[in-house]
Structures are given as C-alpha cells and as structure tokens.
Protein backbone atom coordinates (compact mmCIF):
# COMPACT_ATOMS: atom_id res chain seq x y z
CA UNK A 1 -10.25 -42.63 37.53
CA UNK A 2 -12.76 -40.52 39.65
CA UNK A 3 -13.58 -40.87 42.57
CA UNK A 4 -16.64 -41.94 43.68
CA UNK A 5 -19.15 -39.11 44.87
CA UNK A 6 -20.03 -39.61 48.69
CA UNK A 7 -23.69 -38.39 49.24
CA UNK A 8 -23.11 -36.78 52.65
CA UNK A 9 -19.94 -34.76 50.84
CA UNK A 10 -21.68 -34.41 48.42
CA UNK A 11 -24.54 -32.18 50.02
CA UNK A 12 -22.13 -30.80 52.43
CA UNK A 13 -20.32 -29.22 49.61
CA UNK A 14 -23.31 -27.72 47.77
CA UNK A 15 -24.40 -26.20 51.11
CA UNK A 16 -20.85 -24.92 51.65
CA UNK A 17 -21.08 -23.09 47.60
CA UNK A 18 -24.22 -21.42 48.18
CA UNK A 19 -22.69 -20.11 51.96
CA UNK A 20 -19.38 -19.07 50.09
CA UNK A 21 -21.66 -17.61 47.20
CA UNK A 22 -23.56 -15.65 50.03
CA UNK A 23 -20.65 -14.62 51.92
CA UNK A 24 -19.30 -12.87 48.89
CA UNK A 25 -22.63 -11.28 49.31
CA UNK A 26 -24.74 -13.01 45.99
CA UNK A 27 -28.27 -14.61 46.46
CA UNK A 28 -28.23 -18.31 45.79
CA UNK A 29 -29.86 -21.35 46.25
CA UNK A 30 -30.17 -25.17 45.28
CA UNK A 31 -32.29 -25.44 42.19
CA UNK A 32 -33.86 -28.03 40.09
CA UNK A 33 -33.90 -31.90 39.95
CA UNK A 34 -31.42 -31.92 43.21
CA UNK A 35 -34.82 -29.91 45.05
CA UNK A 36 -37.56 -31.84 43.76
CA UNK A 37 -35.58 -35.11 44.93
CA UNK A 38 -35.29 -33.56 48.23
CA UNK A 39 -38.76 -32.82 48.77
CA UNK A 40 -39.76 -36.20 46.96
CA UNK A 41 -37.72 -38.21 49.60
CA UNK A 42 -35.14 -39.06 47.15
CA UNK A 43 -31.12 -38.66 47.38
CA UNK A 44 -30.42 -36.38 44.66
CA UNK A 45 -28.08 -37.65 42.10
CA UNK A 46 -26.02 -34.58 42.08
CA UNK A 47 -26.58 -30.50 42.83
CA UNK A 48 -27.23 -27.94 41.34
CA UNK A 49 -27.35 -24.32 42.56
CA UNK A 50 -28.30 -20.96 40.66
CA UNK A 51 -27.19 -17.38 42.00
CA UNK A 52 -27.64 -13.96 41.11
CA UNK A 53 -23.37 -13.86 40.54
CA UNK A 54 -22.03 -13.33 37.29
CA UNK A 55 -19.83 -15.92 35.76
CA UNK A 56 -16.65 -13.74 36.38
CA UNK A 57 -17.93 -13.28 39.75
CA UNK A 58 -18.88 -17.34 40.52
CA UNK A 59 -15.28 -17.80 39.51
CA UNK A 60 -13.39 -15.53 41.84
CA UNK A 61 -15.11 -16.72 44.89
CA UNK A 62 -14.23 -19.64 43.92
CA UNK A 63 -10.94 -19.21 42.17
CA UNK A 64 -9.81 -20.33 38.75
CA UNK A 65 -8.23 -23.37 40.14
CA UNK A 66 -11.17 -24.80 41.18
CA UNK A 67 -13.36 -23.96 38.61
CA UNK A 68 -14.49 -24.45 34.95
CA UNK A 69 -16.05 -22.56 32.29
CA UNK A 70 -18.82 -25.50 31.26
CA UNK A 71 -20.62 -22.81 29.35
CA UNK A 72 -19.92 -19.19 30.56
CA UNK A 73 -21.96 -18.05 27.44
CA UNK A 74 -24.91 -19.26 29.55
CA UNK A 75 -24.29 -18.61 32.80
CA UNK A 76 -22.79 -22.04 33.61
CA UNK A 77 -19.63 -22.36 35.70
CA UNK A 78 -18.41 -25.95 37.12
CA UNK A 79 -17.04 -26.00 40.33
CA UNK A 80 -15.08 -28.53 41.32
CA UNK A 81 -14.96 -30.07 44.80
CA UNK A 82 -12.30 -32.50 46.94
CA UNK A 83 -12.25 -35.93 46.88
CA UNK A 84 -15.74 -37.37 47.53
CA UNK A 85 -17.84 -33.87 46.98
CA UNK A 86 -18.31 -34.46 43.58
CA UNK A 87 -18.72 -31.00 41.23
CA UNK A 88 -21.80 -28.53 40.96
CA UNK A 89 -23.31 -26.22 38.20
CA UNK A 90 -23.36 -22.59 39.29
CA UNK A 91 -25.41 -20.79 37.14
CA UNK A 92 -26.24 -17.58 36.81
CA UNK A 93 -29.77 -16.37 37.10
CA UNK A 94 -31.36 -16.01 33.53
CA UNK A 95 -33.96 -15.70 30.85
CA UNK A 96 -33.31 -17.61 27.80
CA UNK A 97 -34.16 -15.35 24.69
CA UNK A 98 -35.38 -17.28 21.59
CA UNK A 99 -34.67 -20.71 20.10
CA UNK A 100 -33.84 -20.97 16.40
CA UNK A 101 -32.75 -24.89 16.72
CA UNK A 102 -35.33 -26.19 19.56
CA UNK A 103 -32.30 -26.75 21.74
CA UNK A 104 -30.53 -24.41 22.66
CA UNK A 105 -31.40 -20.50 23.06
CA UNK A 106 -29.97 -18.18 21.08
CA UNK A 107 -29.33 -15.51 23.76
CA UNK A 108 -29.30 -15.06 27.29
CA UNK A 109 -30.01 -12.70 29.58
CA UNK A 110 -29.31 -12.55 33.61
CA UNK A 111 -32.24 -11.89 35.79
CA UNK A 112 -33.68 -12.77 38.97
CA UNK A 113 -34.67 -16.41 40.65
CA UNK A 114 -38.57 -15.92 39.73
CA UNK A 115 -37.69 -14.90 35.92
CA UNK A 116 -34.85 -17.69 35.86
CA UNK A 117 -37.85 -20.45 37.52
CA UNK A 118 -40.17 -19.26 34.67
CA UNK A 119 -37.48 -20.50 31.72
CA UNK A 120 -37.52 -24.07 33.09
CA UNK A 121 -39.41 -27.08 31.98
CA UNK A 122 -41.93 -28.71 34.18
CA UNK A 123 -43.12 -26.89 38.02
CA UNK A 124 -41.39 -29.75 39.50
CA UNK A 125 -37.81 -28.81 38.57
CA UNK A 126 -38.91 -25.01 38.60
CA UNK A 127 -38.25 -24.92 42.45
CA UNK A 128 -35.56 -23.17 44.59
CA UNK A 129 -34.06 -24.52 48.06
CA UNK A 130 -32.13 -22.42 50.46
CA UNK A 131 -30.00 -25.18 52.43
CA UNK A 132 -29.15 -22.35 55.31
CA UNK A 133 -32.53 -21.50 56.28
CA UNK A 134 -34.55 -24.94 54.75
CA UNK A 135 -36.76 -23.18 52.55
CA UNK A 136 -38.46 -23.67 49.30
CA UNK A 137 -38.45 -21.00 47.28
CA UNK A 138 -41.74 -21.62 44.91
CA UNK A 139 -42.51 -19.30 42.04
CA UNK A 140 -43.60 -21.61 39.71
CA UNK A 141 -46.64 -23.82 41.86
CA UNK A 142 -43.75 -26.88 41.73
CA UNK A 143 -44.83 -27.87 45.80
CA UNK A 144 -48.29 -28.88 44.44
CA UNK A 145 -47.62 -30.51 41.71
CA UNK A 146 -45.21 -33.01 43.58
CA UNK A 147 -47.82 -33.18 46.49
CA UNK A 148 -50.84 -34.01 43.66
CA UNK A 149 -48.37 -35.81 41.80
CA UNK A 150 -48.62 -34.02 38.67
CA UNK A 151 -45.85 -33.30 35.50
CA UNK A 152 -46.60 -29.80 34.64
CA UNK A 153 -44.93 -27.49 31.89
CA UNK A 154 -43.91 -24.13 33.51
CA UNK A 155 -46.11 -21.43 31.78
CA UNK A 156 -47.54 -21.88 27.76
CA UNK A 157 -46.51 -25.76 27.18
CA UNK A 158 -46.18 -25.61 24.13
CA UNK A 159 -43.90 -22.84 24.16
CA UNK A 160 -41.52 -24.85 26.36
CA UNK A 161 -41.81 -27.63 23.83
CA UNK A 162 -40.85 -25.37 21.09
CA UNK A 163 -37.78 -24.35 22.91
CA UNK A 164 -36.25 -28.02 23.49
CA UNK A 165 -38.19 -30.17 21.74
CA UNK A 166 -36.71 -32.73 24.12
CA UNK A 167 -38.91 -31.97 27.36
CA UNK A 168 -41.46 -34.10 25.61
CA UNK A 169 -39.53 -37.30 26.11
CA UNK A 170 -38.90 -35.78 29.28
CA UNK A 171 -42.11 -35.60 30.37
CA UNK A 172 -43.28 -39.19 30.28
CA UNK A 173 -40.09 -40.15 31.72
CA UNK A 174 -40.36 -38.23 34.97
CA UNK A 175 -44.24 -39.03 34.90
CA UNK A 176 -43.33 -42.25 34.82
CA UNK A 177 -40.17 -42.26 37.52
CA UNK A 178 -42.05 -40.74 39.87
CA UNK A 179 -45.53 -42.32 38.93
CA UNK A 180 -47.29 -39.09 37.99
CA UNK A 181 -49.64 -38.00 35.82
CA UNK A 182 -49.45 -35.70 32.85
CA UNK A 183 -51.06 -32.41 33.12
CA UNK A 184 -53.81 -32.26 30.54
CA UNK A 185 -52.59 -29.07 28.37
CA UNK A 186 -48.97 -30.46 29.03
CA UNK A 187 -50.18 -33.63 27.41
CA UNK A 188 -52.00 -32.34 24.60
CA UNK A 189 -48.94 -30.04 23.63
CA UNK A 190 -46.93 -33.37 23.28
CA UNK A 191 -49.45 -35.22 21.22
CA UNK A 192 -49.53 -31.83 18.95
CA UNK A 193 -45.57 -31.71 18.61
CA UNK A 194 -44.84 -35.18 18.75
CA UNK A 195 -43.57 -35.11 15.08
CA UNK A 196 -41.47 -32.89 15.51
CA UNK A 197 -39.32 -34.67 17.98
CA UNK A 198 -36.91 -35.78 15.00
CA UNK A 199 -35.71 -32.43 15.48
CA UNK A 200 -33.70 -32.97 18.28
CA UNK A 201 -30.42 -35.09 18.08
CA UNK A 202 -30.08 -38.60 17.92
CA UNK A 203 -27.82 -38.89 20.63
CA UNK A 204 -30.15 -37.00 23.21
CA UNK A 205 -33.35 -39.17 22.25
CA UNK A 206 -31.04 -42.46 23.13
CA UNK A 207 -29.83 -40.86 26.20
CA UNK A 208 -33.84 -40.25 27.43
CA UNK A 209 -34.47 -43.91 26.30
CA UNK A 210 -31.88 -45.44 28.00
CA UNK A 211 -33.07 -43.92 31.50
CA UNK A 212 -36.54 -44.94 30.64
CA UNK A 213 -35.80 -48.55 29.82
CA UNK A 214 -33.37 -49.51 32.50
CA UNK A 215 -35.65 -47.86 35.04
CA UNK A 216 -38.24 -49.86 37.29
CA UNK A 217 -40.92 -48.35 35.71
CA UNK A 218 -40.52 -48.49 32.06
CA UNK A 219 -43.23 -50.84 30.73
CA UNK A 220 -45.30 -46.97 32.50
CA UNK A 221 -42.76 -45.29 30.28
CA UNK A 222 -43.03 -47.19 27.19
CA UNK A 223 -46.96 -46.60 27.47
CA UNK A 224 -47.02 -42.84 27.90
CA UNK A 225 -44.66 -42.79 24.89
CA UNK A 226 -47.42 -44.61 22.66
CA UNK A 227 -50.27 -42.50 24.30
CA UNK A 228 -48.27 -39.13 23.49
CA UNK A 229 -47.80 -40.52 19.98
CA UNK A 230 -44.08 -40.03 20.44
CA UNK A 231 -43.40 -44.05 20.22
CA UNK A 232 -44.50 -44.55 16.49
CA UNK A 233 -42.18 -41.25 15.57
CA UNK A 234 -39.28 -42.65 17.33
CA UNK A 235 -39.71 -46.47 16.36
CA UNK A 236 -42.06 -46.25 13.71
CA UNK A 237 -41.31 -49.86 12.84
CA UNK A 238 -43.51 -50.53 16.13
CA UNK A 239 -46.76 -49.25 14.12
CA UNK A 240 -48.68 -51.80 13.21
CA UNK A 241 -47.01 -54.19 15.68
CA UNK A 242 -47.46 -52.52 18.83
CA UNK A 243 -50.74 -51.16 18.68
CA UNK A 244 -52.56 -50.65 22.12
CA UNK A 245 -56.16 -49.84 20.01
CA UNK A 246 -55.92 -52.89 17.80
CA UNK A 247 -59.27 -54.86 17.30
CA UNK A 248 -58.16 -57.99 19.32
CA UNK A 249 -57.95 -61.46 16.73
CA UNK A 250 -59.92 -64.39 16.89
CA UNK A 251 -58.43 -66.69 19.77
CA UNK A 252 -55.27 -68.77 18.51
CA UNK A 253 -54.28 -65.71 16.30
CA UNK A 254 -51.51 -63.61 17.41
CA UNK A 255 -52.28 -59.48 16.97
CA UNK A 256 -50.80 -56.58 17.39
CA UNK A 257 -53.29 -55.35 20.66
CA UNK A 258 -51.82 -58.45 22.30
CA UNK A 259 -47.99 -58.20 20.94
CA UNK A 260 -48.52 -54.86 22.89
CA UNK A 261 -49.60 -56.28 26.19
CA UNK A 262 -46.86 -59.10 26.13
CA UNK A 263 -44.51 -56.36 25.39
CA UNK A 264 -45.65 -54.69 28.35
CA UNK A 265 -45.39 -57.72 30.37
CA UNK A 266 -41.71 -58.38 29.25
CA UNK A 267 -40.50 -55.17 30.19
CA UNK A 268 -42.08 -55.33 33.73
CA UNK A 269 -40.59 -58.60 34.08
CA UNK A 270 -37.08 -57.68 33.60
CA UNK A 271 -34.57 -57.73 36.91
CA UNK A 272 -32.98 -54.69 36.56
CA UNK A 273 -32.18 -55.05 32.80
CA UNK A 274 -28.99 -53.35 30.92
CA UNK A 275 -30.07 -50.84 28.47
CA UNK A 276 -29.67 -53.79 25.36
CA UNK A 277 -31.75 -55.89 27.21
CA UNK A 278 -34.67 -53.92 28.24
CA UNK A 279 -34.38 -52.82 24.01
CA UNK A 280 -34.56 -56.37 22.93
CA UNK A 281 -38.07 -57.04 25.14
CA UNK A 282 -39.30 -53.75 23.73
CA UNK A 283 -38.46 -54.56 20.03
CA UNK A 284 -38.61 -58.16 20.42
CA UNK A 285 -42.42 -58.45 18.76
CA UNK A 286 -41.37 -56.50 15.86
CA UNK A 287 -38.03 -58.62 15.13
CA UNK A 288 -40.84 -60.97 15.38
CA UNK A 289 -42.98 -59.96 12.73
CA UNK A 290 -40.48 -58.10 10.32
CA UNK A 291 -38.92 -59.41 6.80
CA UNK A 292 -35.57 -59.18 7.57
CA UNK A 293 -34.84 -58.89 11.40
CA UNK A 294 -31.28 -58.82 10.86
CA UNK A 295 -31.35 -55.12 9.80
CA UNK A 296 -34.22 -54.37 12.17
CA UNK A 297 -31.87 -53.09 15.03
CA UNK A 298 -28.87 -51.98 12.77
CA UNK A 299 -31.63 -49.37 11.16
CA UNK A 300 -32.71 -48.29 15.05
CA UNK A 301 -29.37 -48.35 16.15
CA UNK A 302 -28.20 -45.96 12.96
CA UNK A 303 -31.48 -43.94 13.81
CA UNK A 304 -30.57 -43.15 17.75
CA UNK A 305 -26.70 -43.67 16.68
CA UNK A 306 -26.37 -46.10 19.91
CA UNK A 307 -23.03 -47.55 20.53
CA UNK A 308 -21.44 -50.61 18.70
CA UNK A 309 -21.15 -52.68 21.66
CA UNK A 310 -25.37 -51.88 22.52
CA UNK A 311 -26.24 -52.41 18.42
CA UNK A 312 -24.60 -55.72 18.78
CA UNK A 313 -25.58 -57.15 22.15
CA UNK A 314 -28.94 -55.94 21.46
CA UNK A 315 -28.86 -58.15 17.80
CA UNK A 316 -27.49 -61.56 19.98
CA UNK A 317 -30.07 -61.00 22.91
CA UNK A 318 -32.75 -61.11 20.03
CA UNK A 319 -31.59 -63.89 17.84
CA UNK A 320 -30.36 -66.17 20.50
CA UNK A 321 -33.42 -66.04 23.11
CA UNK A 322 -35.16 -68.54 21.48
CA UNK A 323 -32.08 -70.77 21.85
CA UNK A 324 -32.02 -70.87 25.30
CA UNK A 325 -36.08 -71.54 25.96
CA UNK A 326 -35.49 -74.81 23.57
CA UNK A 327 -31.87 -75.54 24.42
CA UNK A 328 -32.81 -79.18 25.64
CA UNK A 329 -33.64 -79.44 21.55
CA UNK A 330 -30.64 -78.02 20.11
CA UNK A 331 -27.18 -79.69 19.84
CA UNK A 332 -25.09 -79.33 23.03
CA UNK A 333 -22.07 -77.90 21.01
CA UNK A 334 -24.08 -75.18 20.01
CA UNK A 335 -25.68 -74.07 23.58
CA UNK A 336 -22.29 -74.34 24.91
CA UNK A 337 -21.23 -71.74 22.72
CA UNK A 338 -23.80 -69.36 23.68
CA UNK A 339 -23.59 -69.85 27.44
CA UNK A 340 -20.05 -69.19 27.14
CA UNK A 341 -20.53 -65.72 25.53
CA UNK A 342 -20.55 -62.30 26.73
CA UNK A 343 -23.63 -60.94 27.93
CA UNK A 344 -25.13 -64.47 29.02
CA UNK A 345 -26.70 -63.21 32.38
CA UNK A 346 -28.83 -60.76 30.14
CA UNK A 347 -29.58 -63.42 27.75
CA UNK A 348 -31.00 -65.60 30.41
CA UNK A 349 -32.70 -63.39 32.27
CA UNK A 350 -34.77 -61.99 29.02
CA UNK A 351 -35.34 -65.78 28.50
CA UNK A 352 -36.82 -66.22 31.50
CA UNK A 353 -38.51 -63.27 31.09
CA UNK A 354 -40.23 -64.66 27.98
CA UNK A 355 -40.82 -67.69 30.01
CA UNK A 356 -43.00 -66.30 32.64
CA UNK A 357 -44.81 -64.06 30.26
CA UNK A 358 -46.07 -66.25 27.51
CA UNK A 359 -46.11 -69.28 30.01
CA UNK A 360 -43.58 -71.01 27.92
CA UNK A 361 -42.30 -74.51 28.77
CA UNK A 362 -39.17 -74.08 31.11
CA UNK A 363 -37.07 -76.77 30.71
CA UNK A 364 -34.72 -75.13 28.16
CA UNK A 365 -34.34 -72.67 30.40
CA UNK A 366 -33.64 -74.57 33.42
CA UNK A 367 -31.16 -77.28 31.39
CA UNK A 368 -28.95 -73.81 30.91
CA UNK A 369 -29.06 -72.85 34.53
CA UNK A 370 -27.66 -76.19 35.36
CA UNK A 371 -24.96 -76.29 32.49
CA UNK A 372 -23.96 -72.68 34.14
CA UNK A 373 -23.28 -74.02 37.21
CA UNK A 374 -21.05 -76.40 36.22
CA UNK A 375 -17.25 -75.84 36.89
CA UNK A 376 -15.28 -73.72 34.27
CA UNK A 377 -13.48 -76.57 33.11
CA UNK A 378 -16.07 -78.75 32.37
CA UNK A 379 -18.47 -75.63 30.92
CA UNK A 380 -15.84 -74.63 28.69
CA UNK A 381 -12.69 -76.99 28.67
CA UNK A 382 -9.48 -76.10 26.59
CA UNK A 383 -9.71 -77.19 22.68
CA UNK A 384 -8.18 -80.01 22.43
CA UNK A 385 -6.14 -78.54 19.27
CA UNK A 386 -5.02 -75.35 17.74
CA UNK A 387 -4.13 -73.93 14.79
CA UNK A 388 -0.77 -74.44 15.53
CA UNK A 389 -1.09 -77.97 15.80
CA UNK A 390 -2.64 -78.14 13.01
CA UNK A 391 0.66 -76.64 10.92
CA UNK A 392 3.08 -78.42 13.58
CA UNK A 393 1.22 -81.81 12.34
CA UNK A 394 1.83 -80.64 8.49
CA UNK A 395 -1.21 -79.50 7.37
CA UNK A 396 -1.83 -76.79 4.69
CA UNK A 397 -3.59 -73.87 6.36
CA UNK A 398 -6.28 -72.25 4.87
CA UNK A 399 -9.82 -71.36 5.25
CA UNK A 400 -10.75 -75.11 5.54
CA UNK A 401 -8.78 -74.78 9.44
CA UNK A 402 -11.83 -73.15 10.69
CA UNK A 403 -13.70 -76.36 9.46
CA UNK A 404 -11.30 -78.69 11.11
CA UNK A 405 -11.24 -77.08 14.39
CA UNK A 406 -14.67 -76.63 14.42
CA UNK A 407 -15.62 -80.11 13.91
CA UNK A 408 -12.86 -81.61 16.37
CA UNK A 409 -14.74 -78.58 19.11
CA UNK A 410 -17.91 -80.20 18.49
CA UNK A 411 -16.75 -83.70 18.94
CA UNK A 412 -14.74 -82.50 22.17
CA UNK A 413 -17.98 -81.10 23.93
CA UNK A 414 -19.56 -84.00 22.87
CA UNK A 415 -17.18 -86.61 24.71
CA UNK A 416 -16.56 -88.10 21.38
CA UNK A 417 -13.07 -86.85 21.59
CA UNK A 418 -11.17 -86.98 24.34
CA UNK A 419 -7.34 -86.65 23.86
CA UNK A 420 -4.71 -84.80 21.67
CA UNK A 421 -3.70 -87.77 19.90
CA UNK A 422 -7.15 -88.55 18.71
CA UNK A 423 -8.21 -84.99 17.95
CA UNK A 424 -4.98 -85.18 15.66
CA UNK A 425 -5.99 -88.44 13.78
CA UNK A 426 -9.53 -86.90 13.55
CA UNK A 427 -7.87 -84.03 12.25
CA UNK A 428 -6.06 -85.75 9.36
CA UNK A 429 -8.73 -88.18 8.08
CA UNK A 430 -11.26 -84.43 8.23
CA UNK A 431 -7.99 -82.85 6.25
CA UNK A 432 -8.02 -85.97 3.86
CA UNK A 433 -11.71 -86.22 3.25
CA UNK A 434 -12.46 -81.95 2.51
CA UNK A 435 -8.90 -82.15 0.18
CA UNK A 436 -10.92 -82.98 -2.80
CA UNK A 437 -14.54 -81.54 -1.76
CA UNK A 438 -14.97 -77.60 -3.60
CA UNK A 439 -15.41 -75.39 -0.45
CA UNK A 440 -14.97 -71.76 -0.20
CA UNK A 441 -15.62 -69.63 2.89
CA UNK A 442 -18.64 -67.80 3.22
C-alpha cells in the first residue's frame, strides 16, 4: 500500500528536483495546476515541474532507479521520491504538433518555457514558478486571470478545444472550483463544440464528472454544463426534464423549469456526497419522469462506462429514497432491510436532502434515524433459522426455502417470533401449506 503523501515532503521534494535539475545545469521550474494553487492560496494536490532537459537527460540526474518512463514519447518522466514525498512529472519543454484524435498530439517537439506555456489549456495553468528565487514566470497573462477571477483558453480557444476536446468539461469545472467566470470567446468556443464532446472517451468524461459532483460547488458546475450546452450532449435524457428556460406551469403542476431548480437545490444540499450520491440528486427528476427508470442509470452508466459498484449504488439510492421519507408507512421488515444495507449513510443523507428541499414531511426520516441508533442486536438480530435448519428439521430444499426464511425473518423483526422452536413449527405448517400451492421462482 502507498504511503500517504506528506504536504511539507511533498513540496520539499519538488523544490529539491528543480535544484538537482539546475545543478546539472537545465532550466526548470514548477508548472501548472501545482502554481495556480499556490498563488490561489490552495495546497496543491501534487507537483509538477517542466525543464528544458531531455528525457535521457531528466533520467540520469536522477538515475534509473528512481525514475520512470510515464511517457518519454512526450517528454514525461516520473520521478519517484522517499517515503512521504510523493512522485512528480518532469517534463520536457514542448510544442505539441497536431491532433488527429482530439486527445492526444500526434508529435512533439522540445522547445522553450514560453512556447511550452502557449500549448496549455486555460492562462491559469499556463504559469511557471521558480521555488529558488519565488517567482512567477508569466507568459501566458495567467496572474490576471486568477486575480480577476477569470477561466481563459491560452491563445485561439477553439483551437485548444480542437486539440482535447476535453478542456471543455474542464472549463466549467475549474470555473466552478474556484468560482470564476468563463471568458466570453472561451465560452462561446464551448457552446460551438459542445457536440463534439462524444469524441472524447467515456472514461475521461466520468472522471471530470466525478470531480464536479463530489465537489462543494457542483449545483455551479452542473449549471455551467447546461449553459455551455454540454449537459444535454452528455445526459441527453435531462432534455426536456431539466430545462432552466422552460415556461414555468400553472401552480400545482410540476415542470421541467422547476425540476431544474429543485435539482439545483438537491445538489447544494448534499454533505459532502460520494460520487453515486451526488448522481442520484442530479438524475433523480428524470428517474422521476422516465418510462422505465430501471434502465435509466444502466444506459448512463454504459454511456460513461462507470464502475459496477457506482451503476448499482447509484440504482438503490434512487429507488429506495422514497422509502426512507415514508418509512413510518411501510412495513418494519422492509425498512429494516434497507437500513441494514450498504451505503445507508448516503441513502439518508440524500433523503434528507429531499426533505429540506421540497419541504417534505420528516417523520420518515427521523423514525430511521432513531431505528439507526439502536444497538446492533436489536437493529439487525441473528435469524432465528437457517437453511440448514431447515434440512436438519427434514425439509425438502428448494426454491420455496427462500419463501420460508423469508416469512419466519419478517415475523422475527416483527416480535411475532421469538424462539428457535417456534420459528421451526412456523416453518413446518409454511412447508405444509406452499406443498400443494404451484409456485415457481421469479
């Protein structure tokens, strides 16, 4: 297992590559996300530095041992640091020459810092940072567009578009991280490309969504998405549901201008959601108004090609919400069940959620809280009988088990069943009475 990165090792060490880099006598500085951070008041999440070395040359001052390949092609070399430092991206200065897939470019070559600033995305993460001297090394106008507060593309935006169709998403989520604004041309150059964001990979449009909906900010996110017309290309099962422009209905009727603002609301209620979660408030009006819900999120998970565990948590948190805001009206053998599952603390918190939002009626909600702070074994006590016992007290197994022990659970949780001995005679008389009743498992 790693270990986990300390931030004062951390910045230590990428001060102590760029003086090694130096030493060996190769300009080099800090560069990208790790600067803007800096100069936005922010611990960078990791470092990055760019030099004028060649990958050969990044990996003899730093020897073989301690260093990896990532992507010499480009320019990229990992090195790796001690326990604690974490590992940094040395790249080589470059200009990217063409790109055929909107990804990834089909040639490189190595330049200087300004040329290599010019090939980024957005001013902001265009910037340079000498950690010996403290200096920012600007080429690109990145100081005044954090100072104005102001997402910029570097250059022709629409030529940085066309070379990772990506920065798009990009762009409304580090507008709305950092609470900027969207540079007018930058913004239009979206709106004009947003179709053609299907071109890039499903994986890397769920990896952008994912920091956009766990992050404080993402109801912001969520609404630069729609205004940049990337939303309805990348959900297009929201159109017609989530429609900021909608004529608003008569009052009493639910529309889609209002399923829009609730769906704001939701997300800005969540308490630092999990990714499924903060998915379920966002889609949780559509699975409302759909045919058949139940292949609503098995169709977006295919789309974005999210993980089984997210497809399915984010399927429960939708179909089960409900349950838990009118719990005190469904049978306690049934709530039990679901505050017993996996993923409960989500589920109750995007209940609650819903709660505050529409102004719901609590008292579901609050009969679960107290059921969940009950002890473990009277929450979820032992069955009173297995399957086992079931064959030990000579009963045919088959399907029809699941239908016994089900029954004897419910009775259990109930307090109509209280002991082994009566589950047992329950059992038999429930054996005796399905023996001549057709049943087949569905």
């Amino acid at each position: 297992m790693p270990h986990a990165i300390q931030p004062d090792k951390a910045r230590q060490f990428a001060t102590r590559v760029v003086q090694q880099l130096r030493a060996a006598g190769h300009e080099a500085y800090w560069a990208g996300g790790c600067v803007r951070d800096q100069l936005l008041r922010l611990e960078p999440h990791d470092y990055d530095v760019a030099t004028s070395a060649k990958p050969d040359e990044i990996r003899r001052c730093f020897t073989r041992r301690r260093t990896l390949p990532l992507a010499a092609a480009f320019g990229v070399i990992m090195v790796l640091g001690r326990w604690g430092e974490g590992q940094i991206e040395v790249a080589t200065f470059r200009q990217d020459v063409g790109y055929s897939d909107g990804r990834h470019p089909d040639d490189v070559v190595f330049s200087t810092a300004q040329l290599d600033a010019q090939r980024r995305d957005f001013t902001i993460n265009g910037l340079f940072y000498d950690p010996i001297t403290d200096r920012v090394i600007d080429f690109v106008g990145g100081q005044e567009d954090l100072h104005t507060g102001i997402i910029r593309a570097i250059g022709d935006p629409s030529a940085r578009i066309g070379e990772d169709r990506l920065r798009m998403l990009r762009a409304a989520r580090f507008a709305a991280t950092f609470d900027f604004q969207v540079d007018p041309a930058t913004r239009a150059a979206v709106v004009d490309n947003a179709d053609r964001i299907v071109e890039v990979s499903a994986e890397r449009i769920a990896g952008e969504m994912r920091r956009m909906l766990v992050h404080p900010r993402r109801a912001l996110a969520v609404t630069l998405l729609q205004e940049m017309r990337l939303l309805p290309v990348i959900l297009p099962e929201s159109s017609g549901v989530l429609t900021p422009d909608a004529d608003p209905a008569p009052a009493g009727q639910s529309d889609s201008q209002s399923a829009w603002l609730t769906t704001l609301a939701l997300l800005r209620a969540l308490d630092r959601p999990t990714f499924p979660t903060a998915l379920a408030a966002l889609l949780r009006a559509v699975y409302r108004h759909v045919a058949n819900p139940a292949q609503l999120v098995a169709r977006i998970g295919q789309r974005w090609k999210l993980s089984n565990t997210e497809l399915n948590r984010t399927a429960w948190l939708l179909a089960t919400e409900s349950m838990i805001r009118h719990a005190d009206q469904w049978p306690w053998p049934d709530i039990q069940r679901v505050l017993i599952a996996p993923g409960i603390e989500q589920l109750m918190g995007l209940a609650e959620s819903v709660v505050r939002v529409a102004k719901n009626n609590p008292s579901g909600v609050a009969f679960c809280r107290e059921k969940l702070l009950l002890p473990p074994e009277k929450l979820d006590p032992l069955p009173l009988l297995t399957g086992d016992d079931l064959r030990q007290a000579g009963l045919q197994p088959g399907p029809v088990f699941r239908v016994i022990l089900t029954e004897l659970r419910d009775q259990q949780l109930l307090g109509q069943l209280t002991s082994k001995q009566a589950a047992l005679a329950e059992a038999k008389a429930l054996a005796d009475r399905l023996a001549n009743v057709p049943w087949k498992e569905h």
